[in-house]
C-alpha atoms as a PDB file:
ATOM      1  CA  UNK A   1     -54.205  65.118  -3.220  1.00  0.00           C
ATOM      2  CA  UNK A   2     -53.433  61.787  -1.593  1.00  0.00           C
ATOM      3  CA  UNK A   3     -50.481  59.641  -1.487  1.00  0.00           C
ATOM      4  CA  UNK A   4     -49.972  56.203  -0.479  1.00  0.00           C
ATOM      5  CA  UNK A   5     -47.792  53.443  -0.131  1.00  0.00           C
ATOM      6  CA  UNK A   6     -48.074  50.381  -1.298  1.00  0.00           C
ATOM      7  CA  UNK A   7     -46.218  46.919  -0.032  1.00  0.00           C
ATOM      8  CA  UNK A   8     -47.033  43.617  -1.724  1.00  0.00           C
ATOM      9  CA  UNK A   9     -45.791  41.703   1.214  1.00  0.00           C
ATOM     10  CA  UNK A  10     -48.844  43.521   3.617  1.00  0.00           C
ATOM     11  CA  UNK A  11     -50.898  43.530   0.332  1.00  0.00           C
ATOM     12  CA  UNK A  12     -52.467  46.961   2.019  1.00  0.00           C
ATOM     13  CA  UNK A  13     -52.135  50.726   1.666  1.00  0.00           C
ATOM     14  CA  UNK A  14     -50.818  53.197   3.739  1.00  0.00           C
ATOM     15  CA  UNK A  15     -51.214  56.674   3.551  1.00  0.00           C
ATOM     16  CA  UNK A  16     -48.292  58.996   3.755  1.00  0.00           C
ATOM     17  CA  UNK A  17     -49.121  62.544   2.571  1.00  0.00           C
ATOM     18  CA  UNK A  18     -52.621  64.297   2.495  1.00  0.00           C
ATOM     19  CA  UNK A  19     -52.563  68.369   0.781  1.00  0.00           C
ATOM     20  CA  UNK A  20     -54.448  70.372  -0.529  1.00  0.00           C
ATOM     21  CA  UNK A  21     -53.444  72.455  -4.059  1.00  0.00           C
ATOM     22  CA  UNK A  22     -54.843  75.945  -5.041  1.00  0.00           C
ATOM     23  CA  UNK A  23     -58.123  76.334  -5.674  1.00  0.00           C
ATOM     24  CA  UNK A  24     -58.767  75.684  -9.201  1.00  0.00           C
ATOM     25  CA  UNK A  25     -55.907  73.688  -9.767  1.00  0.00           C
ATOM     26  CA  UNK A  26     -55.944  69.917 -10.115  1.00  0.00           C
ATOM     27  CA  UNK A  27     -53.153  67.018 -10.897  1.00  0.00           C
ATOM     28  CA  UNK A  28     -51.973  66.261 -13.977  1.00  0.00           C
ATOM     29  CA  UNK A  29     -51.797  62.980 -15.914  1.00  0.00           C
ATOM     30  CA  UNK A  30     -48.176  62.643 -15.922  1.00  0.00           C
ATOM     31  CA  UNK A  31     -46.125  60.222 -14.402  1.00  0.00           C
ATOM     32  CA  UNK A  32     -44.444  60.859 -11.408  1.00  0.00           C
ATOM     33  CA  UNK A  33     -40.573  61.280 -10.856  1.00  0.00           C
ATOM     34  CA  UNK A  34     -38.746  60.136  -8.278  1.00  0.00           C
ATOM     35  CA  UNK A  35     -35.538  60.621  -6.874  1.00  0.00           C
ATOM     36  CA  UNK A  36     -34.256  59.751  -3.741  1.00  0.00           C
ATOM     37  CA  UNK A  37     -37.498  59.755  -2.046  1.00  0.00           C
ATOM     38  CA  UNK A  38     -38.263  62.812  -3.200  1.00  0.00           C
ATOM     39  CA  UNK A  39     -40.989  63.021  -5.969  1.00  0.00           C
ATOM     40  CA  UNK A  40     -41.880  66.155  -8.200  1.00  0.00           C
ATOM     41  CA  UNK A  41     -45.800  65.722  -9.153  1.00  0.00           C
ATOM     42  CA  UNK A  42     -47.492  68.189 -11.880  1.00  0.00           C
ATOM     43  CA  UNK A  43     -50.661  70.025 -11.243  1.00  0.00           C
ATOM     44  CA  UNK A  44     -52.367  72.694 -14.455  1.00  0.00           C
ATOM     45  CA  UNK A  45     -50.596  75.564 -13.212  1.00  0.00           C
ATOM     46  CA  UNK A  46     -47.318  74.156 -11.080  1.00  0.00           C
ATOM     47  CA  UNK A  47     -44.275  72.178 -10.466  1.00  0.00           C
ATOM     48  CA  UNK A  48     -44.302  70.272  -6.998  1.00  0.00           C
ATOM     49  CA  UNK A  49     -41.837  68.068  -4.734  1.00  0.00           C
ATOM     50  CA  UNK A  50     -42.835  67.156  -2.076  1.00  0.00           C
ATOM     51  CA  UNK A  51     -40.784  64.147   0.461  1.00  0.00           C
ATOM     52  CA  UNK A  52     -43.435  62.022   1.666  1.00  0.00           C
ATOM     53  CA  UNK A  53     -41.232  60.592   4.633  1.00  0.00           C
ATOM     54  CA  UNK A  54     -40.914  64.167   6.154  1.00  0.00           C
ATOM     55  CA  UNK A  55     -44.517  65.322   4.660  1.00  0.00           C
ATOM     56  CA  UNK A  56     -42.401  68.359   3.405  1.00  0.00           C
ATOM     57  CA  UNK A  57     -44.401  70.036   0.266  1.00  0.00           C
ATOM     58  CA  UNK A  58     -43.012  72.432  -2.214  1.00  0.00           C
ATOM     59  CA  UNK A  59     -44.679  74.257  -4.883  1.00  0.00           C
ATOM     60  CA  UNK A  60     -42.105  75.935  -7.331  1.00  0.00           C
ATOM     61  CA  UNK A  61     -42.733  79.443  -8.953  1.00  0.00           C
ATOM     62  CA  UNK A  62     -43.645  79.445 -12.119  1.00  0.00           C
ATOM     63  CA  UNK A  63     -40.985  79.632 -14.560  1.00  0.00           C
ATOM     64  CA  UNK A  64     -40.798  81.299 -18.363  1.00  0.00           C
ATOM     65  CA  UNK A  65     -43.419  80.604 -20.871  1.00  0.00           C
ATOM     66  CA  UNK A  66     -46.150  78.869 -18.311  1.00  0.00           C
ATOM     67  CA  UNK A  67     -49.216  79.789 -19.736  1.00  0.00           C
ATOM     68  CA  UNK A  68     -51.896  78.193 -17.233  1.00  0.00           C
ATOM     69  CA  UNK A  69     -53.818  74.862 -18.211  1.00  0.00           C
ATOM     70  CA  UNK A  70     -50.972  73.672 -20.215  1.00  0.00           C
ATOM     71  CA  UNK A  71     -49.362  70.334 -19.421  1.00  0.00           C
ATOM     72  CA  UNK A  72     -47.068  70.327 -22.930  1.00  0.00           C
ATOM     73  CA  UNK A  73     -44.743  72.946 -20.753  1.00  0.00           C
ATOM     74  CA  UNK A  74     -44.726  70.124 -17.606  1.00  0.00           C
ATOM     75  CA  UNK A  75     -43.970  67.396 -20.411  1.00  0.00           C
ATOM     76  CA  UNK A  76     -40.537  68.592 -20.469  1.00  0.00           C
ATOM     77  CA  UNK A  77     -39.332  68.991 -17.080  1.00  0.00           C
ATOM     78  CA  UNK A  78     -36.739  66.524 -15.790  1.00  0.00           C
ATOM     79  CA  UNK A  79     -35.474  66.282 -12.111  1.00  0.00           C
ATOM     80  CA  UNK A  80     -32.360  64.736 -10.424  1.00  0.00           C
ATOM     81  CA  UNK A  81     -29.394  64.752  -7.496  1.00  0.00           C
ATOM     82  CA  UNK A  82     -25.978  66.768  -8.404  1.00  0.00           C
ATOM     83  CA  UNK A  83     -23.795  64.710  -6.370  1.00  0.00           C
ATOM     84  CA  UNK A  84     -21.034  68.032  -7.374  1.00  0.00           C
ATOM     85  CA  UNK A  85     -23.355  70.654  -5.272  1.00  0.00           C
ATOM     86  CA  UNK A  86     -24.984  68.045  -2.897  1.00  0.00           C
ATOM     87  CA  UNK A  87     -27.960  69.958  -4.552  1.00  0.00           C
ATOM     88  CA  UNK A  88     -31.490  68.661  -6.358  1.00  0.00           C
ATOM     89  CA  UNK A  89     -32.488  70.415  -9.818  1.00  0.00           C
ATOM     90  CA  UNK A  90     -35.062  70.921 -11.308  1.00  0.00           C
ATOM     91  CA  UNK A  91     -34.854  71.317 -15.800  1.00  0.00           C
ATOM     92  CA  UNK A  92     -37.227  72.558 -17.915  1.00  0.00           C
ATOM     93  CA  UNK A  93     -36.536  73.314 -21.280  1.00  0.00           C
ATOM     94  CA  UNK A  94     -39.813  75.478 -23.607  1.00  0.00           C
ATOM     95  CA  UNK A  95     -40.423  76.708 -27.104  1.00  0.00           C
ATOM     96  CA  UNK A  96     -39.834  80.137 -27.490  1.00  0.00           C
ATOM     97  CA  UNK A  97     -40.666  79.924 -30.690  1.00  0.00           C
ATOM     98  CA  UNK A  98     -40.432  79.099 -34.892  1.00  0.00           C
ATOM     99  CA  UNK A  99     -39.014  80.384 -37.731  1.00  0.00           C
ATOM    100  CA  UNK A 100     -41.815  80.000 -39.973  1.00  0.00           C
ATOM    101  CA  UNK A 101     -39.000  80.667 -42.917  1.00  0.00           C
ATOM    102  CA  UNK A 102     -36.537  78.200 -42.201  1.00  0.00           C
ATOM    103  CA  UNK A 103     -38.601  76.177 -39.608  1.00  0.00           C
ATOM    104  CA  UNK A 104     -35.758  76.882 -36.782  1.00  0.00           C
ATOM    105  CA  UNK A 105     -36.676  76.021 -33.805  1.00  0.00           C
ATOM    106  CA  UNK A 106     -36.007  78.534 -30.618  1.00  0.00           C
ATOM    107  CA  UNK A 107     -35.297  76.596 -27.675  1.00  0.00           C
ATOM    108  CA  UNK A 108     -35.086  77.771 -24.204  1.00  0.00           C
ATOM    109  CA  UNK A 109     -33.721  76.187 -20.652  1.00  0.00           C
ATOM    110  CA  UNK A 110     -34.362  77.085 -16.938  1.00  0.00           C
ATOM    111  CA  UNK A 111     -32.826  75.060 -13.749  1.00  0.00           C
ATOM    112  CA  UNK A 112     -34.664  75.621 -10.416  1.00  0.00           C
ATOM    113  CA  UNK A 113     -31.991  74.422  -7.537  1.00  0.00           C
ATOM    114  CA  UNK A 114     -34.173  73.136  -4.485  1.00  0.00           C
ATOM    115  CA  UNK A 115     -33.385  75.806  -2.076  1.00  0.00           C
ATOM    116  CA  UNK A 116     -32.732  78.715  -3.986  1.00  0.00           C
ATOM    117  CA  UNK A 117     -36.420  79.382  -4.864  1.00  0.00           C
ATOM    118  CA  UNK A 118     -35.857  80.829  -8.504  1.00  0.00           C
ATOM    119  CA  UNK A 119     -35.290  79.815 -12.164  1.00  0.00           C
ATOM    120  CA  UNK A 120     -32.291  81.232 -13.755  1.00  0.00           C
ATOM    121  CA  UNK A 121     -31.876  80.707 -17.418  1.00  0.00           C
ATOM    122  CA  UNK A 122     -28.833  78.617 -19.256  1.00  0.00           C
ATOM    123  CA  UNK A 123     -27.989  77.361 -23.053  1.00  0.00           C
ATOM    124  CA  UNK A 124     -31.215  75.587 -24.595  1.00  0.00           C
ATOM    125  CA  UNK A 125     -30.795  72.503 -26.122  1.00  0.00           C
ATOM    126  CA  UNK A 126     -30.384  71.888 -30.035  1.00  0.00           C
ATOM    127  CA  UNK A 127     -33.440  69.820 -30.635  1.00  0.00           C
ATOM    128  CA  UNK A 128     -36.862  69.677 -29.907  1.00  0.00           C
ATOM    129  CA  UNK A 129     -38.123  67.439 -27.251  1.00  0.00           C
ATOM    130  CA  UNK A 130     -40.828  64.820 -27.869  1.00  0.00           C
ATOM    131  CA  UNK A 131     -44.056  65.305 -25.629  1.00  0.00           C
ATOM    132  CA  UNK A 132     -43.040  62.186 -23.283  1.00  0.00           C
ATOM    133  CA  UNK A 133     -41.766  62.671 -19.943  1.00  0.00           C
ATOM    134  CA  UNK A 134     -38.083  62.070 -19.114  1.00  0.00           C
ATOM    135  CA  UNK A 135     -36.185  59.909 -16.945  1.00  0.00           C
ATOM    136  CA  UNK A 136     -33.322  60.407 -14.838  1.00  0.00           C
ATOM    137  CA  UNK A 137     -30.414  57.621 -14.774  1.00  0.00           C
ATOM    138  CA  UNK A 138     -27.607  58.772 -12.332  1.00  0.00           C
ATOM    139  CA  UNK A 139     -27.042  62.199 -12.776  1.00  0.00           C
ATOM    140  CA  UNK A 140     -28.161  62.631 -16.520  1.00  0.00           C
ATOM    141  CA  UNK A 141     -31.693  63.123 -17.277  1.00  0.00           C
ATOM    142  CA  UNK A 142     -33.264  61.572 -20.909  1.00  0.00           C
ATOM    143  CA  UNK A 143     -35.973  62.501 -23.152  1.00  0.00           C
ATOM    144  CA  UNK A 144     -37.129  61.035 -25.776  1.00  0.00           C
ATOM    145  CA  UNK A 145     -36.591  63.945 -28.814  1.00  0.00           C
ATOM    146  CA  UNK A 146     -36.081  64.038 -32.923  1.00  0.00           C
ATOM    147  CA  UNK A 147     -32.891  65.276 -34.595  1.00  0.00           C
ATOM    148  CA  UNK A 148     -34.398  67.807 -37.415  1.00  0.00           C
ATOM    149  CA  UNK A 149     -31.221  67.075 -39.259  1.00  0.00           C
ATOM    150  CA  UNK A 150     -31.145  63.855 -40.013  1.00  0.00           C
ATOM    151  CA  UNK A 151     -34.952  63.045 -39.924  1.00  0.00           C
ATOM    152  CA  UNK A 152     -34.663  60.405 -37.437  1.00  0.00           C
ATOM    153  CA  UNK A 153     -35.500  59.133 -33.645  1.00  0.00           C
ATOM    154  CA  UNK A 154     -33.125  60.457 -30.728  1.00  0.00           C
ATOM    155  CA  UNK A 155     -32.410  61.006 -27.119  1.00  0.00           C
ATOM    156  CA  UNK A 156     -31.734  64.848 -25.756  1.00  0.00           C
ATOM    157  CA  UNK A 157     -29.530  64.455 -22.705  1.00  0.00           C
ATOM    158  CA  UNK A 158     -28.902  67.021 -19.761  1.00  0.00           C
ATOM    159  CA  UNK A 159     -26.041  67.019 -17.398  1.00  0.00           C
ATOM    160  CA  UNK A 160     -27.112  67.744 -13.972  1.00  0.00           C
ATOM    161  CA  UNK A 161     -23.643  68.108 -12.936  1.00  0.00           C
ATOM    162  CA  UNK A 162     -22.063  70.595 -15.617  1.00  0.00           C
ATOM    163  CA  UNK A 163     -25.565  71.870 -17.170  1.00  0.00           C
ATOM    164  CA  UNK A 164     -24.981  70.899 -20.715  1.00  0.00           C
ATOM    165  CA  UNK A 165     -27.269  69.163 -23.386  1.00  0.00           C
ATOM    166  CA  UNK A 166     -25.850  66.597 -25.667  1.00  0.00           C
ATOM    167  CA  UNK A 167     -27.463  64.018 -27.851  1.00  0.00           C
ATOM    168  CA  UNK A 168     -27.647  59.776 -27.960  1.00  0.00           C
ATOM    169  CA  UNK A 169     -28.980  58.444 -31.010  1.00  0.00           C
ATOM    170  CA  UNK A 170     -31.837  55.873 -30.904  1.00  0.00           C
ATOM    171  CA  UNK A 171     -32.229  52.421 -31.080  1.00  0.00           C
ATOM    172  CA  UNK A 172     -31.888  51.121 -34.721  1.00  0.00           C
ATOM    173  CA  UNK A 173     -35.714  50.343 -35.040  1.00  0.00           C
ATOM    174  CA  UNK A 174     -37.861  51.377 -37.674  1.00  0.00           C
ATOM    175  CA  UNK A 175     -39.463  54.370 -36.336  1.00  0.00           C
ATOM    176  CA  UNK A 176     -42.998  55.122 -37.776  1.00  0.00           C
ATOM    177  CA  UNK A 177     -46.388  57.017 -36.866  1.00  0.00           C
ATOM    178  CA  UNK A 178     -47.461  54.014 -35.016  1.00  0.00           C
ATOM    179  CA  UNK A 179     -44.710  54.072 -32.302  1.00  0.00           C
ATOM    180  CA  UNK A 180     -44.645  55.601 -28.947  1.00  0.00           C
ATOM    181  CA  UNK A 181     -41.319  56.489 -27.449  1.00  0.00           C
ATOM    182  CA  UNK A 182     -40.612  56.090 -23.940  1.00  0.00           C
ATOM    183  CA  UNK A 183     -37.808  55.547 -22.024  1.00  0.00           C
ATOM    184  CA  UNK A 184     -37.242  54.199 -18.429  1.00  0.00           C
ATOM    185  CA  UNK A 185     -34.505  53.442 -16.139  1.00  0.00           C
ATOM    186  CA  UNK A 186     -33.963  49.735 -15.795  1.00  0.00           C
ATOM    187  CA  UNK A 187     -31.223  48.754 -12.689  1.00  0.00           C
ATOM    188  CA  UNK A 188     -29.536  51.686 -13.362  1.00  0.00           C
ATOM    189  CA  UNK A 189     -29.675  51.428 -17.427  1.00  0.00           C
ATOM    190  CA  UNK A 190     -31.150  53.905 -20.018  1.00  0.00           C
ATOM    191  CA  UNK A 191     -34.099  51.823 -21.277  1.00  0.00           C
ATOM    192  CA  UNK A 192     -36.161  52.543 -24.896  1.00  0.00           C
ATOM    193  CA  UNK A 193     -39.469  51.291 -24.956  1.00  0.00           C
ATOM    194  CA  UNK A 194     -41.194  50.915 -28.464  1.00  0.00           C
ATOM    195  CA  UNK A 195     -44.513  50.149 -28.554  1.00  0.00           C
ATOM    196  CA  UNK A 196     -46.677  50.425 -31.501  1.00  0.00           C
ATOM    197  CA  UNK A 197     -50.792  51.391 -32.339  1.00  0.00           C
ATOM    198  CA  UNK A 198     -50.834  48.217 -34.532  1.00  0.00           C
ATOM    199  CA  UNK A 199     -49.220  45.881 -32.199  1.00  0.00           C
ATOM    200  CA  UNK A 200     -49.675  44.264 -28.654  1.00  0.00           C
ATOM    201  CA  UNK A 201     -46.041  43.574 -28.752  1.00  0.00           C
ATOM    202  CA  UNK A 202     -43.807  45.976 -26.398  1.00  0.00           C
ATOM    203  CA  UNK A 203     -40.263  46.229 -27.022  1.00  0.00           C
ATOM    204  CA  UNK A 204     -37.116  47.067 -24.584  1.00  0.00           C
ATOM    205  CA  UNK A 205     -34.270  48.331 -25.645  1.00  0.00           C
ATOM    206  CA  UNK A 206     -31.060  48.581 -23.241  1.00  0.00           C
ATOM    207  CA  UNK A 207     -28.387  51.079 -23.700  1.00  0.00           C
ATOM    208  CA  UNK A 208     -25.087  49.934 -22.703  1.00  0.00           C
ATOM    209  CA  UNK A 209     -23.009  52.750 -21.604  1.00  0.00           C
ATOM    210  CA  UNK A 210     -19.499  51.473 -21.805  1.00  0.00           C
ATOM    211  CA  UNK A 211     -19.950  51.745 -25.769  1.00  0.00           C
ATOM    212  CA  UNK A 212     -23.139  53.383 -26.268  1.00  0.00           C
ATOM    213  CA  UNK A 213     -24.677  50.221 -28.430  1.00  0.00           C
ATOM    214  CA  UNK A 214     -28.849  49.178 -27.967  1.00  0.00           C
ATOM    215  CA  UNK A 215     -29.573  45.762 -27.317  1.00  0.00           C
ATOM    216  CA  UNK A 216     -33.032  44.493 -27.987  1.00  0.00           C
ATOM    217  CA  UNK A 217     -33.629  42.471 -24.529  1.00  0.00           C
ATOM    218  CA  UNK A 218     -37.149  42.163 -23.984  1.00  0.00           C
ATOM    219  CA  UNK A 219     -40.331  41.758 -26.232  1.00  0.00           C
ATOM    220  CA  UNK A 220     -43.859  41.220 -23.846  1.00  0.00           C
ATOM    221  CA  UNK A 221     -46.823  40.662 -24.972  1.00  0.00           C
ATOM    222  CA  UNK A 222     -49.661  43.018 -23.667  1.00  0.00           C
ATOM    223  CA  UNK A 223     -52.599  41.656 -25.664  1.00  0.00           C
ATOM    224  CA  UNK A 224     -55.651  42.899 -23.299  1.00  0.00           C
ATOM    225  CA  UNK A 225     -53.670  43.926 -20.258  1.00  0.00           C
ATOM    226  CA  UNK A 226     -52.732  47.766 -21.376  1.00  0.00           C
ATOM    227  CA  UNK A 227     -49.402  47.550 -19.607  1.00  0.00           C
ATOM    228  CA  UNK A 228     -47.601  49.910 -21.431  1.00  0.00           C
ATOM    229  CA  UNK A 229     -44.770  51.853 -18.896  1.00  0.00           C
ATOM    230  CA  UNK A 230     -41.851  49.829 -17.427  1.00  0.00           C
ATOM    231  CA  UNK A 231     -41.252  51.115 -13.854  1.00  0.00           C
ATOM    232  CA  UNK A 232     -38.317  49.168 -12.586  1.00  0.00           C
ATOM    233  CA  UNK A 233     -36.711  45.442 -12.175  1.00  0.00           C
ATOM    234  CA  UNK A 234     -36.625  43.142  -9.304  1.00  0.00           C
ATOM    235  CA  UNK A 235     -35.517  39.829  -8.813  1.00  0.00           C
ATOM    236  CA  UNK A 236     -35.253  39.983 -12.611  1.00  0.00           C
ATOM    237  CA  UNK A 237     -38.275  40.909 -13.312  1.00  0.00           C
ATOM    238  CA  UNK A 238     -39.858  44.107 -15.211  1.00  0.00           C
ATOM    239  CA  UNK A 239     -42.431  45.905 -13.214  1.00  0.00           C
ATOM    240  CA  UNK A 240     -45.015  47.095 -15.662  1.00  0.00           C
ATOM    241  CA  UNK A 241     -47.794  49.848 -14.413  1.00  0.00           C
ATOM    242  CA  UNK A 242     -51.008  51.259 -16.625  1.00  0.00           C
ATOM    243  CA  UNK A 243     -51.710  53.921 -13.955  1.00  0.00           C
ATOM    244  CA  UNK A 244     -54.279  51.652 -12.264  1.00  0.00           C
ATOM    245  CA  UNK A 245     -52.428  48.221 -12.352  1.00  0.00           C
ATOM    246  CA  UNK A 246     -49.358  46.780 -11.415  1.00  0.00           C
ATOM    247  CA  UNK A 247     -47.935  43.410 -12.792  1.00  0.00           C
ATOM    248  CA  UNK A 248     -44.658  42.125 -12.841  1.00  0.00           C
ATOM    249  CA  UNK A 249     -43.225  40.210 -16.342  1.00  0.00           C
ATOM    250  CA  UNK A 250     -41.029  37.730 -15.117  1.00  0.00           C
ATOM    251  CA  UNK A 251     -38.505  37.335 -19.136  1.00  0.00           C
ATOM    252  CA  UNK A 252     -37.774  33.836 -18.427  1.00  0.00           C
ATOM    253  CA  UNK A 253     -41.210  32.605 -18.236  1.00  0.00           C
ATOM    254  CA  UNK A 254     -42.642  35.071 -20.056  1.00  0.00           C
ATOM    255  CA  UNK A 255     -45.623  35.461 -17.922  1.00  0.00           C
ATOM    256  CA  UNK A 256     -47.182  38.199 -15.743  1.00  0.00           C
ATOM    257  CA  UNK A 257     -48.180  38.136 -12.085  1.00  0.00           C
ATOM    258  CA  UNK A 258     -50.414  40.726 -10.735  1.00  0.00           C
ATOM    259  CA  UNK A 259     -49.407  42.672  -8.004  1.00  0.00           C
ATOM    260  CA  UNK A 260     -52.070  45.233  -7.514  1.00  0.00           C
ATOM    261  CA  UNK A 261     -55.254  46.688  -9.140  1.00  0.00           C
ATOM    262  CA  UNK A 262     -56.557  49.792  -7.859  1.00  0.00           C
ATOM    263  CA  UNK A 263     -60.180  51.143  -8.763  1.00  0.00           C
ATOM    264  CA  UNK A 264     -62.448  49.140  -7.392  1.00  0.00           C
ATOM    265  CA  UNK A 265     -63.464  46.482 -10.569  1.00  0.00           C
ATOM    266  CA  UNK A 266     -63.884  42.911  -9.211  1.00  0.00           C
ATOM    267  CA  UNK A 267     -60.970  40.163 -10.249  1.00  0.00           C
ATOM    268  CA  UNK A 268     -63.230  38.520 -12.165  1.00  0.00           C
ATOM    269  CA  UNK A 269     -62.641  41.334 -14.898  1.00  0.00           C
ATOM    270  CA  UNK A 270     -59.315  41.115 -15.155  1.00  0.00           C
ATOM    271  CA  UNK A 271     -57.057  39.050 -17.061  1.00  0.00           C
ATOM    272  CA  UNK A 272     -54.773  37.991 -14.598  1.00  0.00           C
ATOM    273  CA  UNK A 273     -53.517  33.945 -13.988  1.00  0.00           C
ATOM    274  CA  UNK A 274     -53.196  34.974 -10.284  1.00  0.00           C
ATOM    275  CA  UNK A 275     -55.375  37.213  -8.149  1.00  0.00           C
ATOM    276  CA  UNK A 276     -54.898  40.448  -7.318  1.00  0.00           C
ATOM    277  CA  UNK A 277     -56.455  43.409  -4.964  1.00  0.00           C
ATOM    278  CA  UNK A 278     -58.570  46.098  -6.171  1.00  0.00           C
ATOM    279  CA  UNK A 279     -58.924  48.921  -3.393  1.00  0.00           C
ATOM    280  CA  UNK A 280     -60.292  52.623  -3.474  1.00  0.00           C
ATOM    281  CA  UNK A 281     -62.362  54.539  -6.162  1.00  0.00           C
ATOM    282  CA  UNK A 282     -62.400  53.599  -9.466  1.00  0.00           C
ATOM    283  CA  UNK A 283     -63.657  57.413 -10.504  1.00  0.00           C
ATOM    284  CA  UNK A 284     -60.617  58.379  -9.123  1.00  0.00           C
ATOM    285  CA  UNK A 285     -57.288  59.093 -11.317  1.00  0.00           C
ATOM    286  CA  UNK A 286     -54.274  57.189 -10.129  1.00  0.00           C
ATOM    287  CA  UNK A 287     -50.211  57.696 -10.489  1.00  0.00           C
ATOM    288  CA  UNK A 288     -47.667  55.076 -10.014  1.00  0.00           C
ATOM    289  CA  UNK A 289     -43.664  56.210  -8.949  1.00  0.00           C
ATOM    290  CA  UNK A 290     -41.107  53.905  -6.907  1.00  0.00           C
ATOM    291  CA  UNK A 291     -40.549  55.475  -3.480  1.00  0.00           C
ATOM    292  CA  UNK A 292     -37.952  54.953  -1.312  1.00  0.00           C
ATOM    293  CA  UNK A 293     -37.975  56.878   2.419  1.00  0.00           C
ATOM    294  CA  UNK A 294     -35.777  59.659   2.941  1.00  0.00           C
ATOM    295  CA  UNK A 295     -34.576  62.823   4.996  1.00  0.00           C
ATOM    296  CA  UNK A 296     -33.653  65.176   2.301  1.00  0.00           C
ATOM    297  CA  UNK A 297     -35.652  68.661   2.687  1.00  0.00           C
ATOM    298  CA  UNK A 298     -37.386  69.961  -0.530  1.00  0.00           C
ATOM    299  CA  UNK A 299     -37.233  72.994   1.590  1.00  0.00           C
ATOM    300  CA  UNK A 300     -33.345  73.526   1.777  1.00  0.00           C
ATOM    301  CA  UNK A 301     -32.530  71.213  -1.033  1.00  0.00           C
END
């Protein structure tokens, strides 16, 4: 397993940490998470963070319910800073099972602190999650989940600070089959992306957290471009990734710029207005996260 760095000013990559995992193991199609230049990747089997900047690699042990080859359990695992402790956490909430006769649903919880080395168990949440990874905005991480109840779209929340789960309801769009949740963290704001199987229209949805209201901010287009996860804004701009690509959607324009392609198809095939690179394998599989350089040990937490 490689990773690189990428600057769009030097248009080149640099690589920053080389490892090898277990035999028999491989990465996982999940999107990264970042925080504070520390990243926690997913392979079949494990949890890993590992700090580029110090080339410091951890593999967690495995925690309850991790049957191998199954990336549903890393689909809910959420990590973040607990500015209380000075400490990093890792959450993973699982299924221990279903009532088949009143389709309750029993949820369990787990927090890893970096340093410790172990799992210990707390109070599950009350609703399921939704098979989307989470995002972390301060010290609360999201996910996108469904309220049984009330038969409707929500967000499970998790307080890194005094380990408790609480709930934020949706966005008030009309939730169907053909949407995919996701949510991202957008200068520092809970974001809710909606974008639908029978649409190339991609909508962004911006919690404000003074009164917990949506605001519908941002519609793109992605006819033909596949640009489907928000990764952050700069200079005003949404940087949109599809694993392989990188482009940025400036809202005032409403256009897209390229900033990378990587997997080795020639310009010509691509879309773009503007040019863009194309570097390594294209056989290869490829996952996007912001990094930022750091000193924190995965090691000591």
């Amino acid at each position: 397993m490689d990773l690189y760095s990428y600057k769009k000013e030097a248009r080149v990559s640099e690589l920053l940490l080389h490892t090898k995992l277990p035999r028999g193991d491989m990465l996982l199609s999940l999107y990264p998470c970042e925080v504070n230049g520390l990243i926690m990747l997913f392979s079949e089997r494990f949890i890993h963070i590992c700090n580029p900047s110090t080339k410091e690699f951890l593999t967690l042990p495995k925690g309850s319910l991790s049957p191998p080859h199954s990336d549903h359990i890393h689909r809910y695992v959420g990590f973040g800073f607990d500015s209380s402790t000075n400490k990093y956490k890792v959450v993973r909430t699982f299924l221990r099972g279903v009532d088949n006769d009143t389709q309750d649903y029993g949820l369990g919880c787990e927090v890893c602190t970096l340093g410790d080395g172990s799992w210990r168990a707390i109070d599950g949440p009350s609703s399921p999650v939704v098979s989307h990874c989470p995002v972390t905005v301060g010290e609360v991480i999201y996910w996108p989940a469904y309220e049984e109840e009330h038969g409707r779209a929500a967000i499970l929340l998790f307080s890194l600070r005094d380990e408790r789960f609480g709930i934020v309801r949706a966005p008030p769009f009309e939730a169907n089959a053909n949407h995919i949740p996701l949510l991202a963290a957008l200068e520092g704001d809970l974001s809710y992306v909606v974008h639908r199987f029978d649409s190339d229209m991609m909508d962004i949805w911006v919690l404000n957290a003074c009164n917990n209201t949506w605001s519908k901010k941002y519609s793109i287009d992605t006819s033909n471009l596949n640009l489907r996860s928000p990764i952050a804004m700069h200079d005003g701009k949404i940087l949109l990734s599809s694993g392989n690509r990188l482009a940025y959607f400036d809202p005032r324009s409403k256009t897209l710029t390229a900033v990378v392609a990587i997997g080795g198809l020639s310009n010509e095939e691509y879309p773009w207005k503007q040019p863009c690179m194309s570097f390594l394998d294209g056989s290869l599989h490829f996952f996007v996260s912001l990094y930022a350089e750091s000193l924190a040990s995965v090691i000591t937490g």
